[in-house]
N, C-alpha and C. Protein backbone atom coordinates (compact mmCIF):
# COMPACT_ATOMS: atom_id res chain seq x y z
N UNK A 1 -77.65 -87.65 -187.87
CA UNK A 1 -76.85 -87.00 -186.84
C UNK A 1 -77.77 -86.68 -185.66
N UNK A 2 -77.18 -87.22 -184.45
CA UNK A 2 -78.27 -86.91 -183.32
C UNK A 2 -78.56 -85.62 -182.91
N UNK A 3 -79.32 -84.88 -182.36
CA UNK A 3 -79.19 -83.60 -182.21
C UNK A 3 -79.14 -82.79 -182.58
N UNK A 4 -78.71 -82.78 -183.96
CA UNK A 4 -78.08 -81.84 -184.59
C UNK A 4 -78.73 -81.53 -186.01
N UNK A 5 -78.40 -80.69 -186.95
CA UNK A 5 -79.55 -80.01 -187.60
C UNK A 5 -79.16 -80.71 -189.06
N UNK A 6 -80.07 -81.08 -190.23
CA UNK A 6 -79.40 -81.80 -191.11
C UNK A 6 -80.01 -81.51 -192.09
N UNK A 7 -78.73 -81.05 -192.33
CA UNK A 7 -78.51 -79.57 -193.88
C UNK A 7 -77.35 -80.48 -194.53
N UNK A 8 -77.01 -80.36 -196.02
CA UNK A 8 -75.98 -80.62 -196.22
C UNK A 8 -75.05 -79.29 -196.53
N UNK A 9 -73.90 -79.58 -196.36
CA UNK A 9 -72.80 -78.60 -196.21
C UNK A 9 -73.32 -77.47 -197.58
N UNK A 10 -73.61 -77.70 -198.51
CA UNK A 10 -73.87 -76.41 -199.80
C UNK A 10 -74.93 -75.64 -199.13
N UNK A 11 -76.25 -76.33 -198.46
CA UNK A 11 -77.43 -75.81 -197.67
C UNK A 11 -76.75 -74.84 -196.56
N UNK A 12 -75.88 -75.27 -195.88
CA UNK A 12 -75.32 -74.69 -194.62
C UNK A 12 -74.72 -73.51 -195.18
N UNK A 13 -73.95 -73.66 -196.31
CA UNK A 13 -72.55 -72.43 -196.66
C UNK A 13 -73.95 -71.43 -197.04
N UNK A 14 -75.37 -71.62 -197.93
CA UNK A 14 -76.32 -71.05 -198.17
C UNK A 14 -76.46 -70.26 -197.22
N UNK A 15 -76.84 -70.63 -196.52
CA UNK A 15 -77.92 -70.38 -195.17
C UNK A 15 -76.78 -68.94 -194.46
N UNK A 16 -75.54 -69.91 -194.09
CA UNK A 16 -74.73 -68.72 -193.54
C UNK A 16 -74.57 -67.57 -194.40
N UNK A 17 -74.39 -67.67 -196.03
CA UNK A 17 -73.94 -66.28 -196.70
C UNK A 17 -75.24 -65.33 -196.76
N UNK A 18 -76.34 -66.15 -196.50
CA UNK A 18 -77.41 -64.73 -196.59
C UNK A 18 -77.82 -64.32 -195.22
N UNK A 19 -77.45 -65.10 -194.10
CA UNK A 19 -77.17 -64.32 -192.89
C UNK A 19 -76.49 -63.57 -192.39
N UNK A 20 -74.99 -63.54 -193.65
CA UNK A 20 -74.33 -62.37 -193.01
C UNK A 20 -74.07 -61.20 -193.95
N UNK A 21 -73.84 -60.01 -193.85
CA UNK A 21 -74.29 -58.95 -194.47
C UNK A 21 -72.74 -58.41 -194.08
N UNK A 22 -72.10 -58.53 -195.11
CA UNK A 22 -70.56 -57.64 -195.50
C UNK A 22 -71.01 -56.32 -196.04
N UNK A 23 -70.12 -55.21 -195.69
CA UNK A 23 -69.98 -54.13 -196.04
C UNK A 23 -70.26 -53.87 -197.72
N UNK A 24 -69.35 -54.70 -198.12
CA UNK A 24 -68.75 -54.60 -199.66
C UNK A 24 -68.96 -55.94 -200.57
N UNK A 25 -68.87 -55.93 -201.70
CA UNK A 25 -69.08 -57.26 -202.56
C UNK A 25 -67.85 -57.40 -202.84
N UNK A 26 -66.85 -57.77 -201.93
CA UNK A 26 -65.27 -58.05 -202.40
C UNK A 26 -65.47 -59.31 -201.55
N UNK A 27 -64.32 -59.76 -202.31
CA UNK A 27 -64.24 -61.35 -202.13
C UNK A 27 -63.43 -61.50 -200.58
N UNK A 28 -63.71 -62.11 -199.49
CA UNK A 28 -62.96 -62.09 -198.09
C UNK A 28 -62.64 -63.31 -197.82
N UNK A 29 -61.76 -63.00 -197.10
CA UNK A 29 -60.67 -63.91 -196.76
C UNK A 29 -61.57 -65.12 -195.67
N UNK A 30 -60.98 -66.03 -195.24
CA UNK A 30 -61.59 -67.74 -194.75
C UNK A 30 -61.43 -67.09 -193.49
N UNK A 31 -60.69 -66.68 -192.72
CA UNK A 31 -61.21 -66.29 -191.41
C UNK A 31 -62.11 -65.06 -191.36
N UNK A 32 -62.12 -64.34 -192.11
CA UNK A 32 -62.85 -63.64 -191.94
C UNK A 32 -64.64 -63.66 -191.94
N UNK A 33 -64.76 -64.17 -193.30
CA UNK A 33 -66.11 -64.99 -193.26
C UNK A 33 -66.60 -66.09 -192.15
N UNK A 34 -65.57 -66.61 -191.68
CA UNK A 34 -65.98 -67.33 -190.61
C UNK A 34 -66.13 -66.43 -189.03
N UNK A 35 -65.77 -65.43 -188.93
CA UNK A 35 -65.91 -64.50 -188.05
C UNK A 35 -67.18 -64.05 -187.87
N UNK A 36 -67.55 -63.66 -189.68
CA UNK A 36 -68.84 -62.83 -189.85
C UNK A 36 -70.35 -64.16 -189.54
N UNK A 37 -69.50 -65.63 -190.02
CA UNK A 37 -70.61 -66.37 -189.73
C UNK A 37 -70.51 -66.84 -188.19
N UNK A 38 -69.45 -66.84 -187.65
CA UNK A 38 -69.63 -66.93 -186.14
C UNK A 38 -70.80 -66.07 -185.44
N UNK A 39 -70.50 -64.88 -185.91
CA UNK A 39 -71.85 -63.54 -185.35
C UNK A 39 -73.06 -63.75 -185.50
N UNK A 40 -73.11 -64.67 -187.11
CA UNK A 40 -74.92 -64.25 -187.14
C UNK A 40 -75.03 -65.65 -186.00
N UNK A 41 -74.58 -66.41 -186.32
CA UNK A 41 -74.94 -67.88 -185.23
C UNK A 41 -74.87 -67.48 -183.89
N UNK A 42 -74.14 -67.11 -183.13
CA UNK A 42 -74.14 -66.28 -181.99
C UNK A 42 -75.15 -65.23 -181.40
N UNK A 43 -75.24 -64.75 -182.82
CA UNK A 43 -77.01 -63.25 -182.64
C UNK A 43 -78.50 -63.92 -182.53
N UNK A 44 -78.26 -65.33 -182.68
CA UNK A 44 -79.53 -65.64 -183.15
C UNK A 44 -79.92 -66.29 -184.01
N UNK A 45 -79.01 -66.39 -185.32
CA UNK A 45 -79.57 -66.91 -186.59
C UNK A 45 -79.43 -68.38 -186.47
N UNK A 46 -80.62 -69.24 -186.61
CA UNK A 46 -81.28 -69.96 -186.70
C UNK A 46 -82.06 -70.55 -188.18
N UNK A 47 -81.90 -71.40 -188.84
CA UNK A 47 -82.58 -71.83 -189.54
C UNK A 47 -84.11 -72.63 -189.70
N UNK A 48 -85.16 -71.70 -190.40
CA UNK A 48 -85.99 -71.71 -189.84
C UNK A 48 -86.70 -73.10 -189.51
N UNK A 49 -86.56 -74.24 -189.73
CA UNK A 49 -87.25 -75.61 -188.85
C UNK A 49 -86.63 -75.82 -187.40
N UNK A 50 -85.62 -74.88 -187.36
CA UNK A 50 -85.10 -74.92 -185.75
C UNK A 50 -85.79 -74.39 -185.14
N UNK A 51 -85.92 -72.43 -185.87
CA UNK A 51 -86.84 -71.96 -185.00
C UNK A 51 -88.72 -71.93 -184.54
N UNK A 52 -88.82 -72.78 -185.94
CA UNK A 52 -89.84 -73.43 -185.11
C UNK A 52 -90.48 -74.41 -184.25
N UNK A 53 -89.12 -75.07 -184.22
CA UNK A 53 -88.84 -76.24 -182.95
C UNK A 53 -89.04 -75.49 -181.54
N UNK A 54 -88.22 -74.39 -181.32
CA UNK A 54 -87.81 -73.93 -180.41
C UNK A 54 -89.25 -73.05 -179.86
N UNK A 55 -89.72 -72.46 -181.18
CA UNK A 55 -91.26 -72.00 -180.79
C UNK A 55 -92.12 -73.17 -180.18
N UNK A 56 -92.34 -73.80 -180.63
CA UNK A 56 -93.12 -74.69 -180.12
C UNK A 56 -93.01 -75.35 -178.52
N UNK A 57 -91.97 -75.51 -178.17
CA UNK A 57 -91.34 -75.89 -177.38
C UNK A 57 -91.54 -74.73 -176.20
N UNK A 58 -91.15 -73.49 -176.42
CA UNK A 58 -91.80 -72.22 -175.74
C UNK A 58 -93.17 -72.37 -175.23
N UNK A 59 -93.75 -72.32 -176.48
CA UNK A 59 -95.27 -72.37 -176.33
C UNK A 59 -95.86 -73.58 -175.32
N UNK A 60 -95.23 -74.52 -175.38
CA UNK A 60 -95.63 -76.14 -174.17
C UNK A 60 -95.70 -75.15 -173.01
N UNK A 61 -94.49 -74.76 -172.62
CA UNK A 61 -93.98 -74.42 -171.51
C UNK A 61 -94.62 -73.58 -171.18
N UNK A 62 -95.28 -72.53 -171.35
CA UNK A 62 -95.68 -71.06 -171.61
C UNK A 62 -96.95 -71.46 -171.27
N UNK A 63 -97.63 -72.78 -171.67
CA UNK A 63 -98.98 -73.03 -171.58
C UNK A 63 -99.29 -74.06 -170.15
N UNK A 64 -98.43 -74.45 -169.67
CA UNK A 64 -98.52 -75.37 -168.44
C UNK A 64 -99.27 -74.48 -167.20
C-alpha cells in the first residue's frame, strides 16, 4: 500500500484498543469505539515506526 502504514487489520484493532482508555470494562457499542478511536488518531497516536519516521524527518530539517 503506497503511503500508507502496513499493519494487518488484528495489528491495527491492537494498536487502537490500547490507545484508547474507556471509563469502564463494559463492552461498547461500534460507533462508539470508533469515536474513542477517532480521538486517539486525531490526538496524536501514532504507531511507533511512524513516529519515528516523522522524527527523523524533523531532525533533517531542524539540521539544514
Amino acid at each position: 500500500m503506497k503511503g500508507g502504514i502496513d499493519i494487518g487489520k488484528g495489528d491495527f484493532a491492537q494498536l487502537l484498543a490500547e490507545a484508547t482508555v474507556l471509563p469502564d470494562s463494559k463492552p461498547i457499542s461500534l460507533p462508539d469505539y470508533l469515536e474513542e478511536a477517532m480521538c486517539a488518531i486525531l490526538n496524536g497516536f501514532l504507531p511507533v515506526s511512524e513516529q519515528l519516521f516523522d522524527g527523523e524527518a524533523s531532525e533533517d530539517t531542524n539540521g539544514s
